[in-house]
Protein backbone atom coordinates (compact mmCIF):
# COMPACT_ATOMS: atom_id res chain seq x y z
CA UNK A 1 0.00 0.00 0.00
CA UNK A 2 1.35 3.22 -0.71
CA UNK A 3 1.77 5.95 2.17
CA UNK A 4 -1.28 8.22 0.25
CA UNK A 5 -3.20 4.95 0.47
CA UNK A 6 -1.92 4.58 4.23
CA UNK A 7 -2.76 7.76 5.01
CA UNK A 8 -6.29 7.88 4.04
CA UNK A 9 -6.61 4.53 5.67
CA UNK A 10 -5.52 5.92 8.98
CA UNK A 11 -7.72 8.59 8.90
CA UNK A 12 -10.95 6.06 7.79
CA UNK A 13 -9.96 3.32 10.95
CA UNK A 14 -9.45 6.83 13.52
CA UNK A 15 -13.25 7.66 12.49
CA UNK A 16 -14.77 4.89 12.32
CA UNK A 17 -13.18 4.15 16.11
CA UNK A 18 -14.38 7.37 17.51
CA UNK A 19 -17.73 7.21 15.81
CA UNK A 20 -18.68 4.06 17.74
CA UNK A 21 -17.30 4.93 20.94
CA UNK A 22 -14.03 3.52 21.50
CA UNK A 23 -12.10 6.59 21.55
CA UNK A 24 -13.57 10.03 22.78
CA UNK A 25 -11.94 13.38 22.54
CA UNK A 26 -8.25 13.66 21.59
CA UNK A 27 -7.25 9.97 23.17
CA UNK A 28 -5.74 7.38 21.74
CA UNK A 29 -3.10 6.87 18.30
CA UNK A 30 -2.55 4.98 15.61
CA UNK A 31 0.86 4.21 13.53
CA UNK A 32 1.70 2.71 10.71
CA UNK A 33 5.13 1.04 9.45
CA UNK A 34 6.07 1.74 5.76
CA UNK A 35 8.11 -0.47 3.43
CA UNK A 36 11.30 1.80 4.08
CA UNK A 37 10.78 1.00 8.03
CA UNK A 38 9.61 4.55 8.14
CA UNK A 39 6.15 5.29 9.80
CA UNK A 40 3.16 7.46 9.73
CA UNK A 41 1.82 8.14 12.95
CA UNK A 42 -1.24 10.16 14.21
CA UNK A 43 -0.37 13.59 15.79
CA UNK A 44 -0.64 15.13 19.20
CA UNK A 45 -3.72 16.32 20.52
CA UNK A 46 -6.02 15.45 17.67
CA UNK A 47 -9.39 13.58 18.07
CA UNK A 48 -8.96 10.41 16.17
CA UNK A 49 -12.39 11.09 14.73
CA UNK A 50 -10.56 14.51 12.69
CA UNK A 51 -7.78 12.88 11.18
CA UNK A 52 -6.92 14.94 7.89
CA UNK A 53 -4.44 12.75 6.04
CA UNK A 54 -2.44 15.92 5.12
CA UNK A 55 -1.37 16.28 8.54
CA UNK A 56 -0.20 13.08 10.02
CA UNK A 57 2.86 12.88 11.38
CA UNK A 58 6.10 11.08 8.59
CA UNK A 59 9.54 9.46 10.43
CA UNK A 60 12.32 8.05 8.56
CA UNK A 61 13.87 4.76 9.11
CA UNK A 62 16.05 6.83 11.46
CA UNK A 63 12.93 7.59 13.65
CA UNK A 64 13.55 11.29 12.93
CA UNK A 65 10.15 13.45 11.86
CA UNK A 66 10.45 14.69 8.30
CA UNK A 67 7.22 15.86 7.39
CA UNK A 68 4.08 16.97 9.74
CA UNK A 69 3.29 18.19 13.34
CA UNK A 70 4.51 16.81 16.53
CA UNK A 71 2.70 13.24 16.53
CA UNK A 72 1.80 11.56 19.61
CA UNK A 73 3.32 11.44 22.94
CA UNK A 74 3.00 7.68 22.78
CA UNK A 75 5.93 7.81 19.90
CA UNK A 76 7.93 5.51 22.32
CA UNK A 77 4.99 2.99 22.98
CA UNK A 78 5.12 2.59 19.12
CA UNK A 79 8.81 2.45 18.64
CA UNK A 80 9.07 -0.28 21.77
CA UNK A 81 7.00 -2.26 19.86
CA UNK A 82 8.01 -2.73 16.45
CA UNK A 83 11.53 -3.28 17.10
CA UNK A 84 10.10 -6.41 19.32
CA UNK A 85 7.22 -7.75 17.46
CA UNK A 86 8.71 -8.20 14.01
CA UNK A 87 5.80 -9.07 12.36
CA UNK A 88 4.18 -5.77 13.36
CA UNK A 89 3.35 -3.32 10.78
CA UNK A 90 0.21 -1.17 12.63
CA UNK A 91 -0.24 -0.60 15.91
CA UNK A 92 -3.37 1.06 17.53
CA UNK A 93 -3.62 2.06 21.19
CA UNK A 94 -6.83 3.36 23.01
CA UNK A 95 -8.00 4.37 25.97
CA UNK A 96 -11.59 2.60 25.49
CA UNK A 97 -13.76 1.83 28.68
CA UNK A 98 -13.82 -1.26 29.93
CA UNK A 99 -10.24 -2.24 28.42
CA UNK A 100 -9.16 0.33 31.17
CA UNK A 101 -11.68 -1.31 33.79
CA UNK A 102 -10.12 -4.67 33.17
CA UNK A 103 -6.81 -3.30 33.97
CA UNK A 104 -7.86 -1.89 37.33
CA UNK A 105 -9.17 -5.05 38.67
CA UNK A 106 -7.60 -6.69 41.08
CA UNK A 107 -6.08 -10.74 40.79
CA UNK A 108 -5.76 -10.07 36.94
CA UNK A 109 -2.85 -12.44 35.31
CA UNK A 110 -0.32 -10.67 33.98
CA UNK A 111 0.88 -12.70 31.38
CA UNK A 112 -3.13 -13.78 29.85
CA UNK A 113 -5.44 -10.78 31.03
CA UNK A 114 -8.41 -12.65 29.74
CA UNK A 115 -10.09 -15.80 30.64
CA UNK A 116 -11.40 -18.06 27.38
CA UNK A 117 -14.30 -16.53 27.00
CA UNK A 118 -15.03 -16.48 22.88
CA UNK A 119 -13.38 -18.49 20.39
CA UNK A 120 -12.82 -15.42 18.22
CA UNK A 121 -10.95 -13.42 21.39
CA UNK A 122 -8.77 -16.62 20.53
CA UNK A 123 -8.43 -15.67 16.88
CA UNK A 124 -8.28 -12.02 16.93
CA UNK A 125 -6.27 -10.73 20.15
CA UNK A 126 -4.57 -14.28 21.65
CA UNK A 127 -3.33 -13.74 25.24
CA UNK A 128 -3.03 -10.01 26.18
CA UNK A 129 -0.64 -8.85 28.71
CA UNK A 130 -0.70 -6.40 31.70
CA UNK A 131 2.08 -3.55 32.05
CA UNK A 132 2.19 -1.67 35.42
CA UNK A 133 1.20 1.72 35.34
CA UNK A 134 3.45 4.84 33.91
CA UNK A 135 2.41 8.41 33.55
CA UNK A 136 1.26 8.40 29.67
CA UNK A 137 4.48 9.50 27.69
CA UNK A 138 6.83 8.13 30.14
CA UNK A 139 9.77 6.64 28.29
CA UNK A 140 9.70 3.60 31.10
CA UNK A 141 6.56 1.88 29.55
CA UNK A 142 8.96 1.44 26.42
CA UNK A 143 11.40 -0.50 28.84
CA UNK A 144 8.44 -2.09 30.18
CA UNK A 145 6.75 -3.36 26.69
CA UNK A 146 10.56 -4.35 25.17
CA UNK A 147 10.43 -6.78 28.61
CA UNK A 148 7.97 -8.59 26.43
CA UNK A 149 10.29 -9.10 23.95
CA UNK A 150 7.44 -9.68 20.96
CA UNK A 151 5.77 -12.24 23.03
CA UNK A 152 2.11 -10.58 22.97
CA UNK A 153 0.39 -8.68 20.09
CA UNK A 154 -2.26 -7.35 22.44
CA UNK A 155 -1.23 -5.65 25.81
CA UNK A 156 -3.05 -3.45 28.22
CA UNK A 157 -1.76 -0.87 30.23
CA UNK A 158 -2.85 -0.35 33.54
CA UNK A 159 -4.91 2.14 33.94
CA UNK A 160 -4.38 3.59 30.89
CA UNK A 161 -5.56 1.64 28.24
CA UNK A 162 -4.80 -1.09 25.36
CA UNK A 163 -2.47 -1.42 22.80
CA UNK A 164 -2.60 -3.86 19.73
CA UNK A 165 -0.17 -4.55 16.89
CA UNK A 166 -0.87 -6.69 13.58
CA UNK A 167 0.47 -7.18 10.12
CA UNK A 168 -2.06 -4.67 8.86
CA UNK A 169 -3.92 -1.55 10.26
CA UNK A 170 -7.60 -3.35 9.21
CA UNK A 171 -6.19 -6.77 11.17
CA UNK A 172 -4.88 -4.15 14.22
CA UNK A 173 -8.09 -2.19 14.48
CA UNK A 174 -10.54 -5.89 14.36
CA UNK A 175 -8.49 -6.45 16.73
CA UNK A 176 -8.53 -3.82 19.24
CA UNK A 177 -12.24 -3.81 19.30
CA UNK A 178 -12.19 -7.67 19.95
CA UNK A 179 -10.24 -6.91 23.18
CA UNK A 180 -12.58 -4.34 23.91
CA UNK A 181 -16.11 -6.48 22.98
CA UNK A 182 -14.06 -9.21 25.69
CA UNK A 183 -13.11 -6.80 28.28
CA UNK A 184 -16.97 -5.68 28.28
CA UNK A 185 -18.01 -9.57 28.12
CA UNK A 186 -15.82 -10.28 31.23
CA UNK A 187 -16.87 -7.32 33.60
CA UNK A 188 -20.26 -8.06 32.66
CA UNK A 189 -19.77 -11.83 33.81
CA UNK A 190 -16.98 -11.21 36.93
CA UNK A 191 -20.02 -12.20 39.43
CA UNK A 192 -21.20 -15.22 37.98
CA UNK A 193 -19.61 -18.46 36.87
CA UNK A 194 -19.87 -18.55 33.45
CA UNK A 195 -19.09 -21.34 31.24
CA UNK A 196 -15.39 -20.84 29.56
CA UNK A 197 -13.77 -23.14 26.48
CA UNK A 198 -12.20 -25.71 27.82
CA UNK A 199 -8.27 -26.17 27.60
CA UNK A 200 -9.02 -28.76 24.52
CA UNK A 201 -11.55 -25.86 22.97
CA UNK A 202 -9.12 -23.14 23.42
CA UNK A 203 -6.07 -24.94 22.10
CA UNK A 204 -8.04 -26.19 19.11
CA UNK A 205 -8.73 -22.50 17.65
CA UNK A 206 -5.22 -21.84 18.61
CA UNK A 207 -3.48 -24.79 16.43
CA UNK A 208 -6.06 -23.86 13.83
C-alpha cells in the first residue's frame, strides 16, 4: 500500500473508532510502518475522529520526523513495539472503557489478562498482557513493553488503556475492538460463573 493509500486509511480506521465509541476526545493513536521501516503516525492532541491525512505525522527509518506536526506522545509505545514484534506493521492504542476497567481489577494475570471466553478473542487478540502503570508519555513503559520481547500482540496498560499490533492496520483495528467487545463480556460476567472453552476448545482455535 502506498503511504497516500496509508494515510487515508488511517484517517478512515481513527473515524470509524471514535464514531462508535471507542475513543472520545483527543485519546488514543494509531501508527503505521512503511516499506522503508519509516512510519506514519497520528499527531498530538487530535481527536482520532478529525484525522486529515495531510497532517499526520512522517519518520524516517532513522525515527527522525520529516514531514508533519509533533505526533503523539506515545511515539515511544510505538517504537518499543516494532523493534520487538517483528511481524508488526500497525499498531493502535486506546483508551476505550472497559479495556481500562479490566486493567484496574484486582487478581488479573499478567501474562493472559483474559479468561477463554469467545473463540474469536482466541483468533483475533490471543493472550493479552498487563504492564504496570506509567504516567502516559513516560519513556519507562517502552522499557516495560521491550520486557515482552514480541511475546504478545495485544497488551493493556494499567490504567491507561490497550495497545494492539498486527500485520495490517484493518487486522490491528478488528483487533482492538475484539479486546474491547471481551473486556466488556468479562466485567459483565466477573459475578457469575460462566461457562469458559475448555483447555481442549481453546487450544483447538489456537493450532487452527
Amino acid at each position: 500500500m502506498n503511504p497516500s493509500s496509508i494515510r487515508e486509511e488511517i484517517c478512515k480506521v481513527g473515524r470509524s473508532l471514535f464514531d462508535r465509541g471507542y475513543t472520545h476526545g483527543a485519546s488514543g493513536n494509531i501508527s503505521v510502518m512503511l516499506d522503508d521501516g519509516g512510519m506514519i503516525v497520528t499527531p498530538t492532541n487530535v481527536s482520532l475522529g478529525a484525522l486529515d491525512p495531510a497532517a499526520l505525522s512522517v519518520f524516517d527509518v532513522s525515527g527522525r520526523l520529516i514531514e508533519g506536526p509533533a505526533p503523539t506522545k506515545e511515539m515511544p509505545l510505538h517504537e518499543a513495539v516494532y523493534r520487538t514484534r517483528r511481524s508488526a506493521r500497525a499498531i493502535v492504542h486506546l483508551h476505550s472503557t472497559h479495556s481500562v476497567a479490566v486493567s484496574m481489577l484486582p487478581g488479573i494475570n499478567d501474562a493472559d489478562v483474559f479468561p477463554p471466553l469467545t473463540a474469536y478473542s482466541l483468533m483475533r487478540v490471543g493472550r493479552t498482557a498487563l504492564v504496570p502503570y506509567y504516567r502516559p508519555g513516560d519513556p519507562r513503559v517502552a522499557d516495560a513493553l521491550r520486557s515482552l520481547d514480541g511475546a504478545f500482540g495485544a497488551i493493556l496498560l494499567a490504567n491507561h488503556g490497550p495497545v494492539v499490533a498486527d500485520q495490517s492496520l484493518e487486522a490491528a483495528g478488528w483487533a482492538i475492538e475484539e479486546l474491547e467487545q471481551t473486556a466488556r463480556l468479562m466485567l459483565l460476567l466477573r459475578n457469575e460463573r460462566p461457562r469458559l472453552l475448555d483447555p481442549a476448545e481453546a487450544e483447538a482455535i489456537r493450532r487452527t
